[in-house]
N, C-alpha and C. Protein backbone atom coordinates (compact mmCIF):
# COMPACT_ATOMS: atom_id res chain seq x y z
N UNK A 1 0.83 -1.16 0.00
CA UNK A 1 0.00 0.00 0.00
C UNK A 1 0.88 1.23 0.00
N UNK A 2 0.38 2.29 -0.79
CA UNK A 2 1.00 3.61 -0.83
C UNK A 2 0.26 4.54 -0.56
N UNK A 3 1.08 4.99 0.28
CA UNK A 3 0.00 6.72 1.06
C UNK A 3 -1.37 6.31 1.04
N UNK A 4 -1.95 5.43 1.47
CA UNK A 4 -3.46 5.08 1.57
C UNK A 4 -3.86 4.58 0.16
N UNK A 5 -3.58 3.93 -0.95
CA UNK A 5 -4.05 3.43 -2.07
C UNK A 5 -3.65 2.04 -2.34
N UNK A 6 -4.37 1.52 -2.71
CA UNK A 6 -4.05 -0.16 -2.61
C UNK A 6 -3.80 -0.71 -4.34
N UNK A 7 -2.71 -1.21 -4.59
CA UNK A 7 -2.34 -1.99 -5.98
C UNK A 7 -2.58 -3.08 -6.09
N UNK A 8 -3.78 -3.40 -7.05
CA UNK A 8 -3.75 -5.02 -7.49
C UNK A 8 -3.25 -5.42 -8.19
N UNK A 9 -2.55 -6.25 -8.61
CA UNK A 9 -2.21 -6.92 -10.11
C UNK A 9 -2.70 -8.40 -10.10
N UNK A 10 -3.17 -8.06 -11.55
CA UNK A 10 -3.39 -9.46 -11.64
C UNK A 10 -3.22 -9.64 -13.56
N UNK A 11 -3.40 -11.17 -14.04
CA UNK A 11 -3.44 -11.21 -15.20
C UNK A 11 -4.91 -12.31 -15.76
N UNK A 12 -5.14 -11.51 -16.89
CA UNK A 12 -6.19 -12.16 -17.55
C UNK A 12 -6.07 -13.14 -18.14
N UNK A 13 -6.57 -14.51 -18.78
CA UNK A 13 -6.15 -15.18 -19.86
C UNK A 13 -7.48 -15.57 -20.58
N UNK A 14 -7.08 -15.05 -21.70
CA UNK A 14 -8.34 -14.70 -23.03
C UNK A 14 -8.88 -15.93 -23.18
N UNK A 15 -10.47 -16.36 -23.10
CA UNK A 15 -10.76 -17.68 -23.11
C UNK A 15 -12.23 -17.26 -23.12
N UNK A 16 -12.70 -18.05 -24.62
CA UNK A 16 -13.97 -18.09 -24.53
C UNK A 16 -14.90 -19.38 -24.26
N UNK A 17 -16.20 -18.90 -23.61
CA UNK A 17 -16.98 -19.59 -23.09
C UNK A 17 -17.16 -21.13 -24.30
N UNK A 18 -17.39 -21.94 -23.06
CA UNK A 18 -17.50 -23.44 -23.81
C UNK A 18 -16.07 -24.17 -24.41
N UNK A 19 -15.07 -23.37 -24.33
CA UNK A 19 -13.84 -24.36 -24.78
C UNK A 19 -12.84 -24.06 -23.89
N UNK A 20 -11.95 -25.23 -23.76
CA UNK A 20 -10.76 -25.13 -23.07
C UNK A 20 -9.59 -24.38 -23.70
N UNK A 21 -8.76 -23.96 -23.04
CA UNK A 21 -7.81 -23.27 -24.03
C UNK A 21 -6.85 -24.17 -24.32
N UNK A 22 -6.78 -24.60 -25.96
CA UNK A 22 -5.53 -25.30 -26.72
C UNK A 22 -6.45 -25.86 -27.82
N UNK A 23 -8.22 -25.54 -26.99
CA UNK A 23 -8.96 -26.50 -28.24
C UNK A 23 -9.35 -25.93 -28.99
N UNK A 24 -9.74 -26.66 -30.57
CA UNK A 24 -9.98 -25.82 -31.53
C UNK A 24 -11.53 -25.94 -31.87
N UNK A 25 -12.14 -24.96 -32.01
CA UNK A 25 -13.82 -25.07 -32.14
C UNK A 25 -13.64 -25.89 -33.60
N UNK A 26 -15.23 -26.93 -33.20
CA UNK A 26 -15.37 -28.03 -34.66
C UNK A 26 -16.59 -26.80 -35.55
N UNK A 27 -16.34 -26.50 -36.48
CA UNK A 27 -16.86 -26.15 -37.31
C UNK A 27 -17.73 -27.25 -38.61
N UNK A 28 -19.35 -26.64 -37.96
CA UNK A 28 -19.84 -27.99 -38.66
C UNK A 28 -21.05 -27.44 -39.92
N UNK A 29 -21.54 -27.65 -41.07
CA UNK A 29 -21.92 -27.14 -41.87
C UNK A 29 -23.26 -27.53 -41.30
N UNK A 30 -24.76 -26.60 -41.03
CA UNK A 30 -25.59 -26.93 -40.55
C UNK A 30 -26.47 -26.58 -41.81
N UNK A 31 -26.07 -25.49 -43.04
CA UNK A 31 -26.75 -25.46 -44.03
C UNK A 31 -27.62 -24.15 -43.84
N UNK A 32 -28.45 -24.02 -45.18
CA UNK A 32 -28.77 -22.72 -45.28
C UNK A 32 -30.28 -22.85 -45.73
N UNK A 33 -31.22 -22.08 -44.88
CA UNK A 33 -32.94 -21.96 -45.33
C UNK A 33 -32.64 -22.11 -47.02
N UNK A 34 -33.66 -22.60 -47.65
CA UNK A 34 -33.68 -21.84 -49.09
C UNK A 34 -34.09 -20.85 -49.44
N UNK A 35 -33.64 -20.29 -50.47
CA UNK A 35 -34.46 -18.34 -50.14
C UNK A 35 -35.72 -18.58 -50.19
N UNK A 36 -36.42 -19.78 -51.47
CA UNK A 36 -38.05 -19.49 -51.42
C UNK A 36 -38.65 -19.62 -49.77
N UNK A 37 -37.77 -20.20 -49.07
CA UNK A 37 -38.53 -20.83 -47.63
C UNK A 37 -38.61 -18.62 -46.59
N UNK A 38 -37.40 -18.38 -47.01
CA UNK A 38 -37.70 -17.32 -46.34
C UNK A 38 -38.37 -16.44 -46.88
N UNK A 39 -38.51 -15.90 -48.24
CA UNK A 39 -39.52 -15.07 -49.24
C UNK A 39 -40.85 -16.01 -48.62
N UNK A 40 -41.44 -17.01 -48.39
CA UNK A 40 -42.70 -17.65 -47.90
C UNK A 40 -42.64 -16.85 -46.59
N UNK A 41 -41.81 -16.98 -45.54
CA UNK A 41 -42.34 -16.46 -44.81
C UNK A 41 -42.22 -15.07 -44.55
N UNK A 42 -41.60 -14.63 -45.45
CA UNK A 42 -41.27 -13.09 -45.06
C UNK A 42 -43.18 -12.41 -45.94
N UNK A 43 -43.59 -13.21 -47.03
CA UNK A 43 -44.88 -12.55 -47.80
C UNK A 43 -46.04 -12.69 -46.12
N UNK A 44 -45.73 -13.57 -45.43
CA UNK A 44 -46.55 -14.16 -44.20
C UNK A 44 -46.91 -13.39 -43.33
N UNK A 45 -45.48 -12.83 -42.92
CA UNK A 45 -45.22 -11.50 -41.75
C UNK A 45 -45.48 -10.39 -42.44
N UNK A 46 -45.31 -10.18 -43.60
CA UNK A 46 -46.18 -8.82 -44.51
C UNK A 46 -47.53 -8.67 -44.57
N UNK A 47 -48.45 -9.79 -45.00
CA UNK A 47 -49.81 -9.75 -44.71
C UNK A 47 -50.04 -9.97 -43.59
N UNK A 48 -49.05 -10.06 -42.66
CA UNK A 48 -49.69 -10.21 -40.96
C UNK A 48 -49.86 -8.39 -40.71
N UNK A 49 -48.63 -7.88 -41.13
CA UNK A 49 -48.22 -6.42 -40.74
C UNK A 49 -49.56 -5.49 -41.18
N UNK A 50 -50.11 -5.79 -42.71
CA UNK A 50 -51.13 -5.07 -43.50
C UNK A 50 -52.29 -4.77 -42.69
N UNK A 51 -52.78 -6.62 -42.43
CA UNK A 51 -53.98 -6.81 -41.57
C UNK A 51 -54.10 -6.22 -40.52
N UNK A 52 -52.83 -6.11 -39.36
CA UNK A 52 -53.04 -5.31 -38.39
C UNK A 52 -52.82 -3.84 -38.26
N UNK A 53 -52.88 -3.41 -39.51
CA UNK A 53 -53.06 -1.96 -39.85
C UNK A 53 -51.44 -1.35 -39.68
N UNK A 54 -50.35 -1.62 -39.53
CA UNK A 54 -48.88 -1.61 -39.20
C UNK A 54 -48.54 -0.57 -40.66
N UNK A 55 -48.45 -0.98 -41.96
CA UNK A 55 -48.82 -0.55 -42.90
C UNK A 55 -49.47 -0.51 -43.69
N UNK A 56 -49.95 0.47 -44.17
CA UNK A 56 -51.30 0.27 -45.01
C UNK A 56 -51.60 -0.34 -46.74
N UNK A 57 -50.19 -0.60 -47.16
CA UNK A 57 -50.56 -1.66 -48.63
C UNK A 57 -49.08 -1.81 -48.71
N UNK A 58 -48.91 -2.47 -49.94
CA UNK A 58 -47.43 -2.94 -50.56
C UNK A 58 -46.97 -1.86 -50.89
N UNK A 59 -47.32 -1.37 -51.74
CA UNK A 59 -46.40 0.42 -51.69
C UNK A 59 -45.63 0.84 -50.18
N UNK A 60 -46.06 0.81 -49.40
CA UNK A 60 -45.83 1.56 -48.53
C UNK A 60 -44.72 -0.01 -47.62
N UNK A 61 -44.59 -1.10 -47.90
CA UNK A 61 -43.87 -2.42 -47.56
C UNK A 61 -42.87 -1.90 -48.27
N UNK A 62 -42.89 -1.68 -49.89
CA UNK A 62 -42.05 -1.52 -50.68
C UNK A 62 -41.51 -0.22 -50.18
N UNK A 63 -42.04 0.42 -49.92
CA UNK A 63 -41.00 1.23 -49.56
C UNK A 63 -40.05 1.48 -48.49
N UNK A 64 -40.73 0.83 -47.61
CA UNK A 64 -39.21 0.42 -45.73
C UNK A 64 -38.60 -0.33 -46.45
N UNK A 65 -38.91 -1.39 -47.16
CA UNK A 65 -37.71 -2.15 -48.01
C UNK A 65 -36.70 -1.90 -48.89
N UNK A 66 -36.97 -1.08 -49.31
CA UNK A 66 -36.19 -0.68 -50.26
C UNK A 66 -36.26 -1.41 -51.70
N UNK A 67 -37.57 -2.07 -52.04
CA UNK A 67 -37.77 -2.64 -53.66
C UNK A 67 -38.51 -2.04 -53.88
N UNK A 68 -38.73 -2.28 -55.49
CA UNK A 68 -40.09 -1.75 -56.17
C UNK A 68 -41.63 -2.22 -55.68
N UNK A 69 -42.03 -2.01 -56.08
CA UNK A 69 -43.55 -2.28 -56.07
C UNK A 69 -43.79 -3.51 -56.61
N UNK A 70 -42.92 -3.51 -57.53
CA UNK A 70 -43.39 -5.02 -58.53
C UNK A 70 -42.65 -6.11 -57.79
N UNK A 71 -41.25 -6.11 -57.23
CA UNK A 71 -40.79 -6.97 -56.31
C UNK A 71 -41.56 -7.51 -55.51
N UNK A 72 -42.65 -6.70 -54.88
CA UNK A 72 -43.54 -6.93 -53.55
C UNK A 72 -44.62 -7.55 -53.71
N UNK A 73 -44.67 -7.09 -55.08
CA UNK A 73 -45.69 -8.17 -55.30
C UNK A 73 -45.44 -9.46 -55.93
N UNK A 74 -44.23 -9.21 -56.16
CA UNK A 74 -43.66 -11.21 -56.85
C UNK A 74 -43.89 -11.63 -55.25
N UNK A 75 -43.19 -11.15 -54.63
CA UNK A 75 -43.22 -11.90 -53.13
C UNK A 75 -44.18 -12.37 -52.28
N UNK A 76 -45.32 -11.56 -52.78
CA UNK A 76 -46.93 -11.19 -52.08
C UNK A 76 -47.66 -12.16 -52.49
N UNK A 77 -47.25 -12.85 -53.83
CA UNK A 77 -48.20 -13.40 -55.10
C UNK A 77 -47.70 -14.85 -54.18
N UNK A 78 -46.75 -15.15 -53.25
CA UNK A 78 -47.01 -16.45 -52.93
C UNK A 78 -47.78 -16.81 -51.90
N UNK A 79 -48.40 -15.83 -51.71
CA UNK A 79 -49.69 -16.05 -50.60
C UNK A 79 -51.03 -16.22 -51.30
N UNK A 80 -50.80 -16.78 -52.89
CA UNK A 80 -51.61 -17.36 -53.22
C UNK A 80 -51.51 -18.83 -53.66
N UNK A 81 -50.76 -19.05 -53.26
CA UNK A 81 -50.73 -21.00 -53.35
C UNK A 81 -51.23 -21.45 -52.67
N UNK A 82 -51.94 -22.64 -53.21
CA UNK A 82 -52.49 -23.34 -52.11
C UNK A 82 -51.66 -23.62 -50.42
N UNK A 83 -52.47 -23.59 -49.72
CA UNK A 83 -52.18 -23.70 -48.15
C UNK A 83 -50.63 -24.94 -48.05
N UNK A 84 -51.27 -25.94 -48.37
CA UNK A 84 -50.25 -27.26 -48.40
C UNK A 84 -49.16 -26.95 -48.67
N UNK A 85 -49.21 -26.08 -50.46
CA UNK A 85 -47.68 -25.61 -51.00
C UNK A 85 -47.32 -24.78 -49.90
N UNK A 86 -47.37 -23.90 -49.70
CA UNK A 86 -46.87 -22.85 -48.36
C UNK A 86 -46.57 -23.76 -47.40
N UNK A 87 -46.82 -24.57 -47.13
CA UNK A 87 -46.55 -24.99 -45.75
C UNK A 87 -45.15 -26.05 -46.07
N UNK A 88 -45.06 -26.82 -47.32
CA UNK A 88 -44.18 -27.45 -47.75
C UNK A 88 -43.02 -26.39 -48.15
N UNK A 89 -43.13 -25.47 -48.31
CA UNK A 89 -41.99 -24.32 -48.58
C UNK A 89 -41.49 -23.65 -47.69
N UNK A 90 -42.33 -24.05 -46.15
CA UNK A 90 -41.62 -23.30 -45.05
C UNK A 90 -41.29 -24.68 -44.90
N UNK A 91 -40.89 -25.70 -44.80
CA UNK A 91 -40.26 -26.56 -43.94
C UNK A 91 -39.47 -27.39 -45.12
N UNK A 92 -39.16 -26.62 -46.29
CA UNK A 92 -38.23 -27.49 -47.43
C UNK A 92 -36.59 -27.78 -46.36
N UNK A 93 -36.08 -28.67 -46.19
CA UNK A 93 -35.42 -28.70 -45.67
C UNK A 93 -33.82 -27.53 -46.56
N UNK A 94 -32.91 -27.72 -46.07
CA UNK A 94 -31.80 -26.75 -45.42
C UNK A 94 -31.12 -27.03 -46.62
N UNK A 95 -30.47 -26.38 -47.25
CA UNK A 95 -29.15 -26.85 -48.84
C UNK A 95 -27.89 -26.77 -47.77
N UNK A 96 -27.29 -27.88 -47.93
CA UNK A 96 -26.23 -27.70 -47.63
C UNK A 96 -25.01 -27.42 -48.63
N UNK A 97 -25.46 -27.57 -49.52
CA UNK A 97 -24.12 -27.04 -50.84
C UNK A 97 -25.13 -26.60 -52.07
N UNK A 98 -24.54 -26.23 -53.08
CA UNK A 98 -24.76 -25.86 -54.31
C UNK A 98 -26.14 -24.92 -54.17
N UNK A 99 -26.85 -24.62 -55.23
CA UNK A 99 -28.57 -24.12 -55.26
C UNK A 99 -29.34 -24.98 -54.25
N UNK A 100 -30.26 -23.80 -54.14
CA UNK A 100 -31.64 -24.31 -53.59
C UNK A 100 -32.30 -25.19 -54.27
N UNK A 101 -32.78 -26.35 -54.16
CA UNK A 101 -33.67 -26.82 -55.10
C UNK A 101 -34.71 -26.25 -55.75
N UNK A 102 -35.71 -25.33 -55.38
CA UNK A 102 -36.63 -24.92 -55.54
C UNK A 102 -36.37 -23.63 -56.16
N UNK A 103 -36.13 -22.74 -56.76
CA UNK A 103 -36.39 -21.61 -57.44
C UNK A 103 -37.50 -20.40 -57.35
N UNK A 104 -37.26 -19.36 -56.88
CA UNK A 104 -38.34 -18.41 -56.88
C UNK A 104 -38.81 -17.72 -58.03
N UNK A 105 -37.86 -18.09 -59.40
CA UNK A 105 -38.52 -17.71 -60.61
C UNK A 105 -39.27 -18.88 -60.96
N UNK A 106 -39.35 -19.77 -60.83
CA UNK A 106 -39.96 -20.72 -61.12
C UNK A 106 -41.09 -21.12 -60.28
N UNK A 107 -41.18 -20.88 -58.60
CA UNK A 107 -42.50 -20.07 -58.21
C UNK A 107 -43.50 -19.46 -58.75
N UNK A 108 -42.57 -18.48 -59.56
CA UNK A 108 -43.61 -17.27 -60.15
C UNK A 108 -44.57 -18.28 -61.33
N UNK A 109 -44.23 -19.24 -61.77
CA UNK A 109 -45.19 -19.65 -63.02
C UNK A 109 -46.40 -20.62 -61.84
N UNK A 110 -45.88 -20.76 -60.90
CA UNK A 110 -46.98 -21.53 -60.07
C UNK A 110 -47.92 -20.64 -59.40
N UNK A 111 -47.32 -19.58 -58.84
CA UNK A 111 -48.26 -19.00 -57.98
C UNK A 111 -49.28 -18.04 -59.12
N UNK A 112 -48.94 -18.41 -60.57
CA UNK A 112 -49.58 -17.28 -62.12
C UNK A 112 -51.06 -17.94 -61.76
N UNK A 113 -50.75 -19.63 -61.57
CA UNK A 113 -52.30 -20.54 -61.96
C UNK A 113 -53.19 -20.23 -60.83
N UNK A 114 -54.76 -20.01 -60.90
CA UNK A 114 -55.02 -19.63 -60.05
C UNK A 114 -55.87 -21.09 -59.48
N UNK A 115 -55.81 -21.84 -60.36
CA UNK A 115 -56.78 -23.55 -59.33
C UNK A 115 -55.97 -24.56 -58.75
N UNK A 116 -55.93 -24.22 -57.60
CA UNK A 116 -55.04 -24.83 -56.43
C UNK A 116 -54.10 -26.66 -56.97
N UNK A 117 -55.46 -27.61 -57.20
CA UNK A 117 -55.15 -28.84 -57.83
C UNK A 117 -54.24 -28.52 -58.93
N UNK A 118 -54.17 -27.81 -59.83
CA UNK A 118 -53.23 -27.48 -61.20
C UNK A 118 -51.69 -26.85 -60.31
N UNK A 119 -51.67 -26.19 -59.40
CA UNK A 119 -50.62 -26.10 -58.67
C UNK A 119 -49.84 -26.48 -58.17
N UNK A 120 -51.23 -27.68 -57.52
CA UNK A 120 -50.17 -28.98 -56.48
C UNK A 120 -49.57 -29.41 -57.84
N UNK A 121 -50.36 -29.99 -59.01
CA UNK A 121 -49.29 -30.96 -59.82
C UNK A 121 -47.80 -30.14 -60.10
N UNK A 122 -47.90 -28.95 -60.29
CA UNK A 122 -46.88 -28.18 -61.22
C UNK A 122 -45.71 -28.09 -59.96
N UNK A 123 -46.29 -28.40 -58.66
CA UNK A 123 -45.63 -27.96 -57.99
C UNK A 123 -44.75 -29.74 -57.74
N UNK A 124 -45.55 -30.50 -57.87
CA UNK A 124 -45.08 -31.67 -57.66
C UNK A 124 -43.90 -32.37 -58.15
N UNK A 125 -44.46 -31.87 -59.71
CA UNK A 125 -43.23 -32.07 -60.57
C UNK A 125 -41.92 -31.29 -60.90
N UNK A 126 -41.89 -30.13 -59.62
CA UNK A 126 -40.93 -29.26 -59.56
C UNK A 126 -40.23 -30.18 -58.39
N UNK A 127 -40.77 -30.30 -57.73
CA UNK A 127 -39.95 -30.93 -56.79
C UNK A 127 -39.46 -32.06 -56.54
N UNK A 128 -40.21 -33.62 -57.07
CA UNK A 128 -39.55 -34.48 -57.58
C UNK A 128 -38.67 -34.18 -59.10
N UNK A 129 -38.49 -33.22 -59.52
CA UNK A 129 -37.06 -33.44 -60.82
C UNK A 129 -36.16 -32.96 -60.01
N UNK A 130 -35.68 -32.90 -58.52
CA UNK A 130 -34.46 -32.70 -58.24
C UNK A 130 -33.25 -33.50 -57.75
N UNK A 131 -33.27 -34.54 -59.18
CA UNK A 131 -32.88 -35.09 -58.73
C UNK A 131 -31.84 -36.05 -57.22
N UNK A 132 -33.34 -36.08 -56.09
CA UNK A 132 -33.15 -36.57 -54.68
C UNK A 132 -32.67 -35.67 -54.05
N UNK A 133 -31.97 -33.83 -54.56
CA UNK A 133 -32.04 -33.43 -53.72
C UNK A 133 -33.03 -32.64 -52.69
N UNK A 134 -34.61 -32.65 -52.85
CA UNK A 134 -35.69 -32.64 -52.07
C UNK A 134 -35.94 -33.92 -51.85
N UNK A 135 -36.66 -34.44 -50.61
CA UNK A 135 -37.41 -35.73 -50.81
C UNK A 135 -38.86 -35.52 -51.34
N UNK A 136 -39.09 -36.25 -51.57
CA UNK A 136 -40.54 -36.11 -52.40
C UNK A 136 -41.26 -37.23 -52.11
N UNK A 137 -42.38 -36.96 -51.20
CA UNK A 137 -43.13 -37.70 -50.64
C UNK A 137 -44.21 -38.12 -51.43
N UNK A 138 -44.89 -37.35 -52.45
CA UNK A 138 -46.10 -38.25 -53.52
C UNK A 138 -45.44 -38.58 -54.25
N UNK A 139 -43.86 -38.96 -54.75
CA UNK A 139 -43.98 -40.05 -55.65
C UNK A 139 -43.10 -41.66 -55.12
């Protein structure tokens, strides 16, 4: 102690939570949503936002976003597929390498038809030609 002030020393050693120090974190590929899975749910939370009066149309979406108008509505237009398709597009499982299987330009020719049954097929046969990388449960 000096003239009434007290010196600590001490030393730190840099170490983050969950590993010992010398070990090396395992880095493991867990994979990536497909974009159509998040464009599904992002059109979801937009017509949630509309309905509860948050904003008042796509213009006004399009514009906190920063796209056009016509973007918002490619995105908007998949809240017209049948229920089933939507629900199979939020839970397409994860890409772990290369493309998404599924395509959001190629969405756009499904969500054009407006009779649900003509959808499921178009949609069916989008998703069994990948080759095994979706599983495909009706065929």
């Amino acid at each position: 102690m000096k003239n009434g002030s007290l010196v600590v020393e001490y030393s730190l050693t840099p170490q983050r939570r969950g590993r010992k120090p010398g070990n090396q974190p395992v880095l493991v590929n867990t994979g990536k949503l497909p974009r159509i899975t998040r464009l599904m749910a992002l059109a979801i939370k937009f017509e949630g936002l509309i309905r509860d009066g948050v904003v008042s149309d796509y213009a006004d979406l399009a514009r906190l976003g920063f796209v056009t108008r016509a973007r918002m509505t490619q995105i908007m237009n998949l809240l017209n597929l049948a229920p089933d398709i939507q629900e199979e597009m939020l839970f397409l499982p994860k890409t772990m390498t290369g493309r998404d299987p599924v395509s959001e330009r190629n969405m756009r020719r499904v969500t054009a038809i407006v009779r649900w049954d003509r959808q499921r097929k178009l949609w069916r046969e989008m998703i069994c030609k990948n080759d095994g990388a979706t599983p495909c449960v009706s065929c």
